[in-house]
Protein backbone atom coordinates (compact mmCIF):
# COMPACT_ATOMS: atom_id res chain seq x y z
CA UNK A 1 -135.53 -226.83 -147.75
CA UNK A 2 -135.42 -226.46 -151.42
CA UNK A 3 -132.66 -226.07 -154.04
CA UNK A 4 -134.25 -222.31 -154.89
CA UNK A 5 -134.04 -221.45 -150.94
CA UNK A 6 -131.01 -222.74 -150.51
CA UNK A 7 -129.26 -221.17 -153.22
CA UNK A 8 -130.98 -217.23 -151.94
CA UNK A 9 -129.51 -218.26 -148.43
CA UNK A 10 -126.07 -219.18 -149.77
CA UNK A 11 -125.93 -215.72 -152.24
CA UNK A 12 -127.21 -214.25 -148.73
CA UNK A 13 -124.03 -215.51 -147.06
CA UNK A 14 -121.61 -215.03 -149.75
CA UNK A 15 -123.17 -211.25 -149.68
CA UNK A 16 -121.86 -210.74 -146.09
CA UNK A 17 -118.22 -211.63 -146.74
CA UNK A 18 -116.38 -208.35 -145.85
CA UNK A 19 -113.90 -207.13 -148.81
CA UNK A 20 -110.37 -208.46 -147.68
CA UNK A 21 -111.85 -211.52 -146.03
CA UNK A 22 -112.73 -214.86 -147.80
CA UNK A 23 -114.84 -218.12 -146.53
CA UNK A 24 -114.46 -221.54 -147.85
CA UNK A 25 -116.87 -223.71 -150.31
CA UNK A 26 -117.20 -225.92 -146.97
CA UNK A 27 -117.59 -223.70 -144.44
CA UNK A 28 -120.97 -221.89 -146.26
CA UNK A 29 -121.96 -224.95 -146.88
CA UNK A 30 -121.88 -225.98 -143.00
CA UNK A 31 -123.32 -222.60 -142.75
CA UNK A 32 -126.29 -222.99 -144.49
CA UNK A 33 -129.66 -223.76 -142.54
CA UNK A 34 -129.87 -227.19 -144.38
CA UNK A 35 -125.82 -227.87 -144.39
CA UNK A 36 -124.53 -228.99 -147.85
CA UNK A 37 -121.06 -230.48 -148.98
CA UNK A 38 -118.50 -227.94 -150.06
CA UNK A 39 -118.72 -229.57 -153.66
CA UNK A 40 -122.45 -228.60 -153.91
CA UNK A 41 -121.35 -225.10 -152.46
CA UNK A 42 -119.04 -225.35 -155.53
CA UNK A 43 -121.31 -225.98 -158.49
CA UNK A 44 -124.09 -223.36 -156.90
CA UNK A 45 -121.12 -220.80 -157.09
CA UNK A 46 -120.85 -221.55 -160.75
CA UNK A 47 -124.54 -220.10 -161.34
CA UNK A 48 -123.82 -216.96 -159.13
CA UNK A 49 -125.67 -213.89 -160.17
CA UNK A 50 -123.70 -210.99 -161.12
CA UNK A 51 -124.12 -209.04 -157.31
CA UNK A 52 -122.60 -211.71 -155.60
CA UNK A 53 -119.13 -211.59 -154.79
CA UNK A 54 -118.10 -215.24 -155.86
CA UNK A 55 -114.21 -214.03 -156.16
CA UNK A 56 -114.47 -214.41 -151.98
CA UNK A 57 -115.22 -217.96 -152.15
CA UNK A 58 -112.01 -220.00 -152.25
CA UNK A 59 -110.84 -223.66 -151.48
CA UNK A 60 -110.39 -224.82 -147.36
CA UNK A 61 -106.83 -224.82 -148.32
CA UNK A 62 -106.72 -220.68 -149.76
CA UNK A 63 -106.35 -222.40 -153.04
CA UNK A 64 -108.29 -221.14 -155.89
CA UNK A 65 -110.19 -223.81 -157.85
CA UNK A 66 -111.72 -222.02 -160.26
CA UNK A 67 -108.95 -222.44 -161.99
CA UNK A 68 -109.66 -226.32 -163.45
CA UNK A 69 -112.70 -224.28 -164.84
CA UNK A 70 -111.29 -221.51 -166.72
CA UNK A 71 -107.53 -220.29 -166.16
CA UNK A 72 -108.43 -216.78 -166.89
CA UNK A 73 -111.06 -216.68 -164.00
CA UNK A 74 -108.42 -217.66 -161.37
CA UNK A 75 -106.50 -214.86 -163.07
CA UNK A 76 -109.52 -213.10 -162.28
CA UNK A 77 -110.23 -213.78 -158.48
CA UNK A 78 -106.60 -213.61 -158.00
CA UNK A 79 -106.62 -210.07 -158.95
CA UNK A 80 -110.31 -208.78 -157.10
CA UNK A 81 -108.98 -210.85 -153.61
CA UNK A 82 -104.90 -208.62 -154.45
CA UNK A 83 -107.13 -205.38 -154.85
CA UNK A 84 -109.26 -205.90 -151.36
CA UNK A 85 -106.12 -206.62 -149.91
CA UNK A 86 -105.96 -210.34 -149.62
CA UNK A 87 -102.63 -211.69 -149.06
CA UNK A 88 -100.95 -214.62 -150.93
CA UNK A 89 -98.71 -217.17 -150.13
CA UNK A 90 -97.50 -219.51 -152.44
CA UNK A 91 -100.18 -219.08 -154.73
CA UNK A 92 -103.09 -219.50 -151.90
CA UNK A 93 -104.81 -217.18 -150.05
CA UNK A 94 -102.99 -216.42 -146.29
CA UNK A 95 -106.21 -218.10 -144.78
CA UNK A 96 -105.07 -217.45 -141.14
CA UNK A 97 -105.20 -213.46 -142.19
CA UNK A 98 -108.25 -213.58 -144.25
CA UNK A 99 -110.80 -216.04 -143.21
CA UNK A 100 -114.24 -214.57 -142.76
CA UNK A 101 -116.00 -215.46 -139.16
CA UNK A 102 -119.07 -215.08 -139.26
């Protein structure tokens, strides 16, 4: 599969994440038809077109990485995941509450 098709079936699945839910870099990645690391998951993210909802996309952990990238975007994502009603604990997301299955 190619890098284009790869990237439409990731936006695909980053698409279907409810509001209030989240999924991990990782687990799209294992996801995907041709699986890809969660770091690759990560760097596609960065090039997300404007109707995907990249804010839903967090760390395995809840933690939110974008952070190391630009403080004010984990300000950001912080705020979209409070205002879908995504829960926090100690600065993560409260994964067991608001992972996305598929």
């Amino acid at each position: 599969m190619l890098a284009g098709s790869s990237l439409e079936a990731l936006w695909t699945l980053v698409r279907s994440i409810p509001p209030g839910q989240v999924a991990s870099y990782g687990q799209l990645g294992r996801l995907l038809p041709n699986p890809v690391s969660g770091l690759v998951v990560g760097r596609w993210m960065a090039r997300a077109p404007e109707d995907v909802p990249w804010w839903r996309v967090v760390a395995g952990d809840g933690m939110l990485p974008v952070g190391k990238r630009d403080p004010s975007l984990l300000l950001r994502q912080k705020r979209l995941l409070e205002e879908e009603g995504v829960e926090f604990q100690d600065d993560a997301v409260a994964m067991g509450r608001h992972r996305w299955d598929p």
